[in-house]
Protein backbone atom coordinates (compact mmCIF):
# COMPACT_ATOMS: atom_id res chain seq x y z
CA UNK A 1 77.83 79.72 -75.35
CA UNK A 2 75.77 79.57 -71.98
CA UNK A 3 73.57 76.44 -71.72
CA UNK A 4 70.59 77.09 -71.30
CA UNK A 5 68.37 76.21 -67.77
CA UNK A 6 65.91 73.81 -67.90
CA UNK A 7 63.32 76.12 -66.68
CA UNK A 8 64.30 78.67 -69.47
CA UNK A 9 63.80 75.55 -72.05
CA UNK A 10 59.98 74.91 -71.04
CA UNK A 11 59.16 78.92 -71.06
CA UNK A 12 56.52 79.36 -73.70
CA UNK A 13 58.44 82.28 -75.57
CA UNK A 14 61.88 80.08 -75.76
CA UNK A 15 60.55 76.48 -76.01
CA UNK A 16 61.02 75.68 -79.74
CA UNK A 17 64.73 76.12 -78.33
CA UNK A 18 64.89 72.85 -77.57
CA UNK A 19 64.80 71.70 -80.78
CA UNK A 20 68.04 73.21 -82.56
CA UNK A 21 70.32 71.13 -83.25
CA UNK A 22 74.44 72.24 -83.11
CA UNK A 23 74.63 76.14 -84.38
CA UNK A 24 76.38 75.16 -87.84
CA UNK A 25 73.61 72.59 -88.54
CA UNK A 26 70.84 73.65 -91.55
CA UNK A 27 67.74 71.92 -91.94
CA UNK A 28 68.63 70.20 -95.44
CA UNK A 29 66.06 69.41 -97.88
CA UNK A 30 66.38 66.06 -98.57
CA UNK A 31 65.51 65.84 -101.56
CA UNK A 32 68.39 67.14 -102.80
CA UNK A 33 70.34 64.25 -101.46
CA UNK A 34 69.68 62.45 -104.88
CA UNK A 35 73.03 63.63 -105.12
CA UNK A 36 75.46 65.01 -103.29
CA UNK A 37 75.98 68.45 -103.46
CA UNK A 38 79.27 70.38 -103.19
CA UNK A 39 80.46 71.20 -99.80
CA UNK A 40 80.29 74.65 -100.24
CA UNK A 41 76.37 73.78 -101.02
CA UNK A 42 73.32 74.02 -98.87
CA UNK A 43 69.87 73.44 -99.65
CA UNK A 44 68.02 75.05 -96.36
CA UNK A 45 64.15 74.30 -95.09
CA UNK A 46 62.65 77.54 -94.96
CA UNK A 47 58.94 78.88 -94.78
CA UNK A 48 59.44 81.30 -97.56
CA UNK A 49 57.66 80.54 -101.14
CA UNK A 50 60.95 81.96 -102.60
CA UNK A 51 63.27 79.69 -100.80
CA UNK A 52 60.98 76.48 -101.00
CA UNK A 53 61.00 76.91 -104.91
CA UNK A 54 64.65 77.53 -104.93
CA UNK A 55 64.89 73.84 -102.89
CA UNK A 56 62.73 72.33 -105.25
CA UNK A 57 63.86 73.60 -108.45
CA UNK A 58 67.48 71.95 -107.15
CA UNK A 59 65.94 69.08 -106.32
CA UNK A 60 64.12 68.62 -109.77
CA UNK A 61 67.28 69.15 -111.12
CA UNK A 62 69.43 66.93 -109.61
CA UNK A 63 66.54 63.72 -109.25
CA UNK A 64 66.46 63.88 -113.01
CA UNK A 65 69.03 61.76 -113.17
CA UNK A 66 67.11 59.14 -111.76
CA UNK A 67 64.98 57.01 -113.65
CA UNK A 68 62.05 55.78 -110.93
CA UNK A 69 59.19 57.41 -110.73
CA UNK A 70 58.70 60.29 -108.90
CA UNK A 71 55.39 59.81 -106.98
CA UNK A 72 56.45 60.72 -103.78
CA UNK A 73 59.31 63.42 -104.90
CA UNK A 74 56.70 65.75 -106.70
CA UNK A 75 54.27 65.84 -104.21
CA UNK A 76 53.25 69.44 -102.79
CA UNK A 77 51.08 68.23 -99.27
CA UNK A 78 50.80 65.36 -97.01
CA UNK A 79 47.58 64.03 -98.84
CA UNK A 80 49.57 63.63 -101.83
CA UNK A 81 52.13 61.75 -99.93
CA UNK A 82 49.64 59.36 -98.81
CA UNK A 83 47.49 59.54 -102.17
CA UNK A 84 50.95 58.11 -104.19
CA UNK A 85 50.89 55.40 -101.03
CA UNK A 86 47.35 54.18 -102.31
CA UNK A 87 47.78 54.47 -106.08
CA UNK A 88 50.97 52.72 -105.85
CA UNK A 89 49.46 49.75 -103.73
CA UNK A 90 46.50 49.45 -106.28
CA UNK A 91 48.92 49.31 -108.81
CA UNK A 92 49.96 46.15 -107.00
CA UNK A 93 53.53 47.85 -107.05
CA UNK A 94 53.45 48.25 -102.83
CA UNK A 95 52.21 44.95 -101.01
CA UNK A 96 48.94 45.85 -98.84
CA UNK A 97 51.27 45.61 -95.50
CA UNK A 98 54.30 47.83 -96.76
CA UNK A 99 51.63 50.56 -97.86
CA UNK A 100 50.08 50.13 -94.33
CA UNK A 101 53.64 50.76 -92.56
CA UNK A 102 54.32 53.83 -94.85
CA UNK A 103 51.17 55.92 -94.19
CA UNK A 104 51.53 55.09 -90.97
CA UNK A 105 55.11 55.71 -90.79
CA UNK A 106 54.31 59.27 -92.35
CA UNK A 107 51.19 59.95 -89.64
CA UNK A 108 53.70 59.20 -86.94
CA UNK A 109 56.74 60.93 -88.16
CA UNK A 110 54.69 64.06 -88.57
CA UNK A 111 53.26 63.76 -85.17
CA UNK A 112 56.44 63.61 -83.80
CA UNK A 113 57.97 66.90 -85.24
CA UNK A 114 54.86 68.77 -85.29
CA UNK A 115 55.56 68.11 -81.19
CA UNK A 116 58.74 69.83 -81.48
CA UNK A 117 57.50 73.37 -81.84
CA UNK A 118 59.97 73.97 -84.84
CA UNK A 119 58.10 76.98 -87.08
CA UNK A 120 58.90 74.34 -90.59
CA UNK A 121 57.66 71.59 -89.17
CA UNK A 122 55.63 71.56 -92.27
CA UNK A 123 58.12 71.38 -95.02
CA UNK A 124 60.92 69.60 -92.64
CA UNK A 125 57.77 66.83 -92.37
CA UNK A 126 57.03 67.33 -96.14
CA UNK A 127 60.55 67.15 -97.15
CA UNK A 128 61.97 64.22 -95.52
CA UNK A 129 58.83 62.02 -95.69
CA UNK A 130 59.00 62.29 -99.44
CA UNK A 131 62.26 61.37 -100.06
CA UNK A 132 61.55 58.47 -96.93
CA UNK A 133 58.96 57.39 -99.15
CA UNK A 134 60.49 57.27 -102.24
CA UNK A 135 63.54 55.10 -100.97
CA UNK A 136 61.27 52.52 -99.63
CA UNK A 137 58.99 52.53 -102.78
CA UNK A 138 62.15 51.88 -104.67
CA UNK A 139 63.45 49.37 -102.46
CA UNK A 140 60.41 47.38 -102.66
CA UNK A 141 60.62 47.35 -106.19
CA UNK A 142 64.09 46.92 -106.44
CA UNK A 143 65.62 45.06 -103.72
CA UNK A 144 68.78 45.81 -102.00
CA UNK A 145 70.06 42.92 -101.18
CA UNK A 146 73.21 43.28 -98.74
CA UNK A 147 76.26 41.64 -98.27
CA UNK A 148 78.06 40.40 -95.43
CA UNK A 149 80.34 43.55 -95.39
CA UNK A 150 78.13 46.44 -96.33
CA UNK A 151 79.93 49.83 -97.10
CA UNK A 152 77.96 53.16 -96.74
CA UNK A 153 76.33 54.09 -99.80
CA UNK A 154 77.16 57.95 -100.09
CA UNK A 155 76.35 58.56 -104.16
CA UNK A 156 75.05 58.70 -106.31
CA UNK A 157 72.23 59.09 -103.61
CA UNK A 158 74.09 59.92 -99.85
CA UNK A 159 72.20 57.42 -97.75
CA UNK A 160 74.10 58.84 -94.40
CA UNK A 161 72.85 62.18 -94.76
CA UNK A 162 69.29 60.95 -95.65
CA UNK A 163 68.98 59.43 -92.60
CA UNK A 164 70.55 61.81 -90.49
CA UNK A 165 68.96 64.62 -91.61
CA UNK A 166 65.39 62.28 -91.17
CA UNK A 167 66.01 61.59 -87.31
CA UNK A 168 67.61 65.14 -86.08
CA UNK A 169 64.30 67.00 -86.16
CA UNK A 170 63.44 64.09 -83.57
CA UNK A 171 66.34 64.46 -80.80
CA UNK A 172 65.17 67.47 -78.23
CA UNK A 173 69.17 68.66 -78.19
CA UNK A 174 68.03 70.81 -75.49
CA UNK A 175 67.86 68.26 -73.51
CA UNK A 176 70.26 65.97 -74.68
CA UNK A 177 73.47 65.33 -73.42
CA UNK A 178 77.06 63.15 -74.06
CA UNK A 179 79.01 61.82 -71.39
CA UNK A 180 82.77 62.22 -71.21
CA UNK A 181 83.33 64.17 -74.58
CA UNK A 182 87.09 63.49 -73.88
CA UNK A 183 87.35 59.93 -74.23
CA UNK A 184 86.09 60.45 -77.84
CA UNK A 185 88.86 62.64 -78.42
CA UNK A 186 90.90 60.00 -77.12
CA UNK A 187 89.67 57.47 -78.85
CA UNK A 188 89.86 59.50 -82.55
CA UNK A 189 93.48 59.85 -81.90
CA UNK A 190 93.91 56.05 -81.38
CA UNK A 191 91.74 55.32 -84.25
CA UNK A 192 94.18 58.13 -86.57
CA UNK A 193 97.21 56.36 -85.36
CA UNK A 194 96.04 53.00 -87.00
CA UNK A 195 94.77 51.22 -83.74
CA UNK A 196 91.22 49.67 -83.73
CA UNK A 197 88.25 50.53 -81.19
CA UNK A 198 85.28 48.44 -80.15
CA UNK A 199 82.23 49.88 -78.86
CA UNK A 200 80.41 47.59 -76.25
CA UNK A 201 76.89 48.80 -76.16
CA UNK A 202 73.25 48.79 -74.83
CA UNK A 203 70.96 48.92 -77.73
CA UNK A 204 67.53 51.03 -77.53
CA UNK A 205 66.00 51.66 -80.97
CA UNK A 206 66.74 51.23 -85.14
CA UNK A 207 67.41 54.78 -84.97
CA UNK A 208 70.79 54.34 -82.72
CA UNK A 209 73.35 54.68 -85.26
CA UNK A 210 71.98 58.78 -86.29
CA UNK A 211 71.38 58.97 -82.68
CA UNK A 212 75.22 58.41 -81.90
CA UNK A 213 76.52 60.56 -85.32
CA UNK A 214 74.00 63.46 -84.48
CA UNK A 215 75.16 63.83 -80.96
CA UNK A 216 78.97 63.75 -81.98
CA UNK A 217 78.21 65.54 -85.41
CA UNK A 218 79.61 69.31 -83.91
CA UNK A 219 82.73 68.05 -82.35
CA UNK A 220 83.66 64.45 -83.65
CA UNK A 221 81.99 64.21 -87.15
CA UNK A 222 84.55 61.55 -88.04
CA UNK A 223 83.51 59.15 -85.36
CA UNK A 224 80.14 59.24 -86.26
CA UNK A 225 80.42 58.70 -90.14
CA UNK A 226 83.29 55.96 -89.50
CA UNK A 227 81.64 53.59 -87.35
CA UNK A 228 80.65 49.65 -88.57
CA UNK A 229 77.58 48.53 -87.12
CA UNK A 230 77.36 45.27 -86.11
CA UNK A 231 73.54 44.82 -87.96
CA UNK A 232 70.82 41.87 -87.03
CA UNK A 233 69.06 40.55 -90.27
CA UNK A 234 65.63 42.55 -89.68
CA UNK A 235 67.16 46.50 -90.23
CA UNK A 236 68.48 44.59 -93.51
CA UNK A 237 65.63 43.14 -94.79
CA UNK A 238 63.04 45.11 -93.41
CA UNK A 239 61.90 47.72 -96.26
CA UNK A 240 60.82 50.81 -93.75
CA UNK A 241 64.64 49.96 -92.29
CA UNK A 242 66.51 49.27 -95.52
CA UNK A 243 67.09 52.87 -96.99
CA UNK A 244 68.32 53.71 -93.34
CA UNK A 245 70.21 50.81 -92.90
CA UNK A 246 72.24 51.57 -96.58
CA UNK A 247 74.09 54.75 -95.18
CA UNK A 248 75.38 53.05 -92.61
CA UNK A 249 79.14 50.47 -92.70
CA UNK A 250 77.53 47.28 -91.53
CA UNK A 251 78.71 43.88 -90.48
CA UNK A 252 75.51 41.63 -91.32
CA UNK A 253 74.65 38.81 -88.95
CA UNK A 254 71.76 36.95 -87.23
CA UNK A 255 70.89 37.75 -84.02
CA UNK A 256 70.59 34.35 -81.66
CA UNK A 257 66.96 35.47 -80.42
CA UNK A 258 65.95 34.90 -84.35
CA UNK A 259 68.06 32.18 -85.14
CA UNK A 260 65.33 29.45 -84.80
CA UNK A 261 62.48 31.15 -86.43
CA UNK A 262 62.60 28.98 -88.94
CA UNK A 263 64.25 25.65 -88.17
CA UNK A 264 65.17 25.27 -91.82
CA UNK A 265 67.27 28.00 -92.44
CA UNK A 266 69.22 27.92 -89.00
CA UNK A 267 72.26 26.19 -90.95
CA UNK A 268 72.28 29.26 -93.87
CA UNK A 269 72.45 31.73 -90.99
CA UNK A 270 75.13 30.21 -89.18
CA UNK A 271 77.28 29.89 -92.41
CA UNK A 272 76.29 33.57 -92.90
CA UNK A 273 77.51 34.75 -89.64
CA UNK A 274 80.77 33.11 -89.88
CA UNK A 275 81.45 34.72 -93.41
CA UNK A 276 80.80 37.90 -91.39
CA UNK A 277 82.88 37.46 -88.71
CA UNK A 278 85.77 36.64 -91.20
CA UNK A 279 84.82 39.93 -92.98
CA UNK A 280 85.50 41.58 -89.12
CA UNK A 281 88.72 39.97 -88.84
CA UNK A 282 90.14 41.16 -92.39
CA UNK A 283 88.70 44.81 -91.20
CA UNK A 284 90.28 44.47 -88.22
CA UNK A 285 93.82 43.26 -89.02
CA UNK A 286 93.68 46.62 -91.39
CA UNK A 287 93.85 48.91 -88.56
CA UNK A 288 91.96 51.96 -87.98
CA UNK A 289 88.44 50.65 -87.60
CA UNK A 290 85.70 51.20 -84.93
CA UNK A 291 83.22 48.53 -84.85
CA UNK A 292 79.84 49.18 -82.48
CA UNK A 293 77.95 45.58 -81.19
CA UNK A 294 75.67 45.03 -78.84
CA UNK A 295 75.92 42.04 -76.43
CA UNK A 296 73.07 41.39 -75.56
CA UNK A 297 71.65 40.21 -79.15
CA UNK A 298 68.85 42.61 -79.10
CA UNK A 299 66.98 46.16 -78.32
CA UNK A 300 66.47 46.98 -74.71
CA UNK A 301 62.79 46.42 -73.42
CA UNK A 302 61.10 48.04 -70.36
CA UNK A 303 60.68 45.88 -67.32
CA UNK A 304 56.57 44.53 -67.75
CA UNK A 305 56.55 45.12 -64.20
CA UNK A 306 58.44 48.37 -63.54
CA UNK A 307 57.92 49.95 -66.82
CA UNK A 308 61.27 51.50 -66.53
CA UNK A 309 63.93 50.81 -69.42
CA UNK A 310 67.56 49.36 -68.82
CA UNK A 311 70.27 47.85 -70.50
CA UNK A 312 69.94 44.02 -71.70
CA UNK A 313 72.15 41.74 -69.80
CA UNK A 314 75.44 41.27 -72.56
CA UNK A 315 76.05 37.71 -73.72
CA UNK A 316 79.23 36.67 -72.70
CA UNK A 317 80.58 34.98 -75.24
CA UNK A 318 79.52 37.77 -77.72
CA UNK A 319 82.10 39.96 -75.73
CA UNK A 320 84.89 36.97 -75.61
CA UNK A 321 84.61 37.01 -79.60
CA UNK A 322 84.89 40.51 -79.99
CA UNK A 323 87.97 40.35 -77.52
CA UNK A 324 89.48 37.61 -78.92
CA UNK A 325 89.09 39.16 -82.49
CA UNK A 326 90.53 42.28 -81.80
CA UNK A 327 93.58 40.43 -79.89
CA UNK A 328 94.60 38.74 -83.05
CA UNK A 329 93.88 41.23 -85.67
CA UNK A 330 97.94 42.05 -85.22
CA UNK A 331 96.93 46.30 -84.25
CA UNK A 332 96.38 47.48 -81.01
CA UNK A 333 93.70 47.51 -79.68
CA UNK A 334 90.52 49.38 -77.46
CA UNK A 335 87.47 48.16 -75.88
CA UNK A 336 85.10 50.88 -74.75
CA UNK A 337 81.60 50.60 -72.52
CA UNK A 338 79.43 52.55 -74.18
CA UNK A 339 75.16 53.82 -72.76
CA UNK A 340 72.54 54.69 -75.28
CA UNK A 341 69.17 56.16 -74.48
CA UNK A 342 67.15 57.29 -76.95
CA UNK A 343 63.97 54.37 -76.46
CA UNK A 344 61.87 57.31 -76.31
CA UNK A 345 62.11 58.52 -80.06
CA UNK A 346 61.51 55.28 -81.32
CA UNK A 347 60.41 52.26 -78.93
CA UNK A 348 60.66 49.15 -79.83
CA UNK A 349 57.89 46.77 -79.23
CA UNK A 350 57.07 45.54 -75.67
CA UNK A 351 58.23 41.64 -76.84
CA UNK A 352 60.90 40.86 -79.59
CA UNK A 353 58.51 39.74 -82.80
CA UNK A 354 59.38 36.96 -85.05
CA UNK A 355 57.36 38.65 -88.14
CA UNK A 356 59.30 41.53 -90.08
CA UNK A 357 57.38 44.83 -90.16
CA UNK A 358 56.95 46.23 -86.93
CA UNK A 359 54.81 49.16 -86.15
CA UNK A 360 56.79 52.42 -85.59
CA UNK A 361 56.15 54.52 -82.59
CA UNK A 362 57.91 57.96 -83.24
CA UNK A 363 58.15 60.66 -80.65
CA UNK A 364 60.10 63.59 -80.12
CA UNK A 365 62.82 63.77 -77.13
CA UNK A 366 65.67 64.31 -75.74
CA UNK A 367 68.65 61.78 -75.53
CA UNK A 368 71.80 60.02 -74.52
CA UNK A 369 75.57 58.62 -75.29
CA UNK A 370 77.98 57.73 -73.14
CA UNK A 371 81.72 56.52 -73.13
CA UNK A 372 84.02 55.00 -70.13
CA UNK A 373 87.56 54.50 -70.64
CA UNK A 374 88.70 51.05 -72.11
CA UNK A 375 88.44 48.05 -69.32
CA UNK A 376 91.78 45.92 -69.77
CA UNK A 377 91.01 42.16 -69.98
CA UNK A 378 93.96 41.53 -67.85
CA UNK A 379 93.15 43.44 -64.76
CA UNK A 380 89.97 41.82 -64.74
CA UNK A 381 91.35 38.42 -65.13
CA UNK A 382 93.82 38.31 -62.58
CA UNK A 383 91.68 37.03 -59.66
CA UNK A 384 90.13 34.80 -61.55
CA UNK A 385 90.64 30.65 -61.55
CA UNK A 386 89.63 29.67 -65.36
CA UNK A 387 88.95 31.14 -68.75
CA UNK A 388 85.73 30.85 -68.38
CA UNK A 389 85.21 32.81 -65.33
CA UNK A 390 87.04 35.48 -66.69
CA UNK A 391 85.09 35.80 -69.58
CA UNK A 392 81.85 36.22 -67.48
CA UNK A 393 84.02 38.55 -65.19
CA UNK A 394 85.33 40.33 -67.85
CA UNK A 395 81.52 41.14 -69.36
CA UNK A 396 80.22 42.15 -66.45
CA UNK A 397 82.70 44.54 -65.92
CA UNK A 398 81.59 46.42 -69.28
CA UNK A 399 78.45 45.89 -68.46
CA UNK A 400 77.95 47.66 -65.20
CA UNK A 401 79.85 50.37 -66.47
CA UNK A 402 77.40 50.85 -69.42
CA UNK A 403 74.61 50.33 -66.28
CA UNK A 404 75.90 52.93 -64.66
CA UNK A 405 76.13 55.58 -67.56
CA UNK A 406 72.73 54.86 -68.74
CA UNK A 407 71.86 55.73 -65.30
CA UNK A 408 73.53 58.98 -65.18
CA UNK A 409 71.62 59.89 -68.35
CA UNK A 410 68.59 58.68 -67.47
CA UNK A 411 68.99 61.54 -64.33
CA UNK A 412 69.95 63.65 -66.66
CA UNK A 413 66.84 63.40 -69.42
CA UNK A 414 64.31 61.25 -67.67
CA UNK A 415 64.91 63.01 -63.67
CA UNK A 416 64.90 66.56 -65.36
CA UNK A 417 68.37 66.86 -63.43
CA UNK A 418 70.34 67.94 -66.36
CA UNK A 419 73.81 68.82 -66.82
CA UNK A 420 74.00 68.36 -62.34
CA UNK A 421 73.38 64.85 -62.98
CA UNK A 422 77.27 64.05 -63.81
CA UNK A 423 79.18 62.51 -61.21
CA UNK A 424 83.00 62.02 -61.02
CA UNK A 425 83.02 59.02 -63.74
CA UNK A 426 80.53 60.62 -66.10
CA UNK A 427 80.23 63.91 -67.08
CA UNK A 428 77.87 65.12 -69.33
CA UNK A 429 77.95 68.09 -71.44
CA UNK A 430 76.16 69.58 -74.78
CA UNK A 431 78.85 69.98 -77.06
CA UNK A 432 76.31 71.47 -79.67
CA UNK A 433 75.75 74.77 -77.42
């Protein structure tokens, strides 16, 4: 298919373009992910009366098998969305704040595809804010509590395709693009044949895990569903995060910037991240497993200066461990530099917060992933004089590669430059088209 000029993307007539996503993508209700249809099943968004009731009649079907209420499910508008918010918070079933972070969360969400220029922005809002809604009522009043090893939860309720199908009205595919398609190829292969893969990456917003899945969804769909996520405590315990969070294969630790919050528990959360990291070894010395961290410990901020957004510098020692894992899990195994950008959809605050509950800034736009080949440890540590300066070589290395991708892609999305933006280490493409 001819990909399409950036010019011919901001025409008037053409500009809702930007927002498909790959051709053999549907809008799915989500409320008919209460369970998981058969593959040969589809419940599509459309404008139409007749295919609306069809959708809901489904979905009324299939969420009787649930038991919670169904405040948010049955609702017909956006002011019955946010009337169940208030009649469930003077119920005293939603705490004042959570209620606070949902209707905004809705307000926001809307906002955001409303800017796409899709023709169903309507019922794509109205369908995936109810079910949104109705997962965090439910894990407010039933809490989800994690465990070190968390496995995507796929039924009865398919928490993957809940949350992908929530973020992919927000990526602007038209101009989005992946770097290197090839390498993940290269890497599926690898991962087929029983070896493991690590994913060094920048980190830009809660929503990166859909952001990377959506992106590879056309061409490597068993990348993006495979992945572990190595998870800080706040997308766990946060409720607007939690229903997200539960689709995903996560690794559950505590970041070091939140580690002395509270002086008192810093001794639970080290004994928590070492039961983790002996869940990762166990998953590792099984072969075939693609774990995603970021070094740095944290989302990427914008310079308060600048403004402009780059990757956070990796923590060496984060890298070591994941090396040194990997080298003893008894498999071979892969250590790729990965970019992200995708801030733009859903920024993070200006300063990391100590207090759970962040506001959520939600915007639609286009965005990024990138993939290098694997660095080899060795080659990096041959001019070096002691472990230790071979570790800090050896991060560096991954991390100006990772620099240097998210620059390409910031060209590429942020300069306007597109697809002409690739140089000889990087080149981008849009698989989807």
């Amino acid at each position: 298919m001819a990909i399409l000029s950036t010019s011919t993307l901001l025409s008037p007539k053409l500009s809702t373009l930007s927002y498909l996503p790959p051709p053999a993508t549907c809008f799915y209700s989500l409320r008919s992910a209460l369970r998981r249809p058969p593959p040969s099943f589809a419940v599509v968004l459309c404008a139409s009366n007749a295919t609306r009731g069809v959708a809901e009649l489904v979905a009324d079907k299939q969420s009787s098998l649930s038991s919670h209420p169904r405040t948010f499910l049955d609702a017909r508008s956006g002011e019955e969305l946010i009337s169940g918010i208030q009649r469930e918070k003077e119920a005293g079933m939603l705490p004042s704040h959570v209620a606070h972070g949902m209707e905004e969360l809705y307000h926001n969400y809307k906002d955001a595809v409303f800017q796409s220029g899709v023709p169903n922005a309507e019922d794509i809002v109205l369908s995936n804010m109810a079910v949104a809604l109705d997962r965090i009522s439910n894990v407010v009043k039933d809490p989800f509590l994690f465990s070190p090893y968390h496995e995507a939860i796929r039924e009865p309720f398919d928490y993957y395709t809940f949350a992908q199908d929530y973020i992919r009205p927000l990526i602007n595919f038209g101009h989005s693009y992946v770097g290197n398609i090839s390498l993940f190829s290269e890497m599926e292969e690898k991962l087929r044949q029983g070896d493991n893969v690590i994913l060094i990456s920048n980190h830009q917003t809660e929503a990166d895990p859909a952001v990377i899945a959506l992106l590879l969804e056309s061409t490597h769909p068993y990348i993006g569903e495979g992945v572990t996520y190595i998870a800080g405590d706040r997308v766990v315990t946060d409720p607007l995060c939690k229903p997200f969070s539960m689709g995903r294969n996560l690794l559950c630790v505590y970041s070091k910037k939140h580690m002395n919050d509270d002086l008192e528990l810093v001794d639970m959360k080290k004994r928590a991240n070492t039961r983790s990291l002996k869940e990762m070894a166990l998953l590792l010395r099984s072969g075939s497993k693609i774990i995603w961290i970021a070094p740095s410990g944290g989302r990427d901020r914008p310079d308060p200066v600048t403004k402009e957004w780059f990757p956070a510098t990796f923590d060496a020692s984060s890298v070591d461990n994941m090396r040194r894992l990997m080298l003893h899990a008894g498999r071979p195994g892969h250590i790729y530099p990965v970019a992200l950008l995708c801030h733009d959809i859903m920024p993070p605050p200006a300063q990391v917060e100590k207090e759970i509950g962040e506001r959520r800034v939600i915007a639609f736009h286009g965005t990024g992933l990138s993939i290098a080949p694997p660095i080899d440890f060795n080659k990096i540590s041959d001019g070096c004089e002691n472990p230790e300066e071979a570790k800090v070589a050896y991060s560096q290395a991954l991390y100006d590669s990772v620099n240097q991708q998210y620059n390409v892609l910031r060209s590429a999305i942020h300069g306007k430059q597109g697809l002409a933006a690739s140089i000889p280490t990087v080149s981008l493409s849009q698989p989807w088209q």
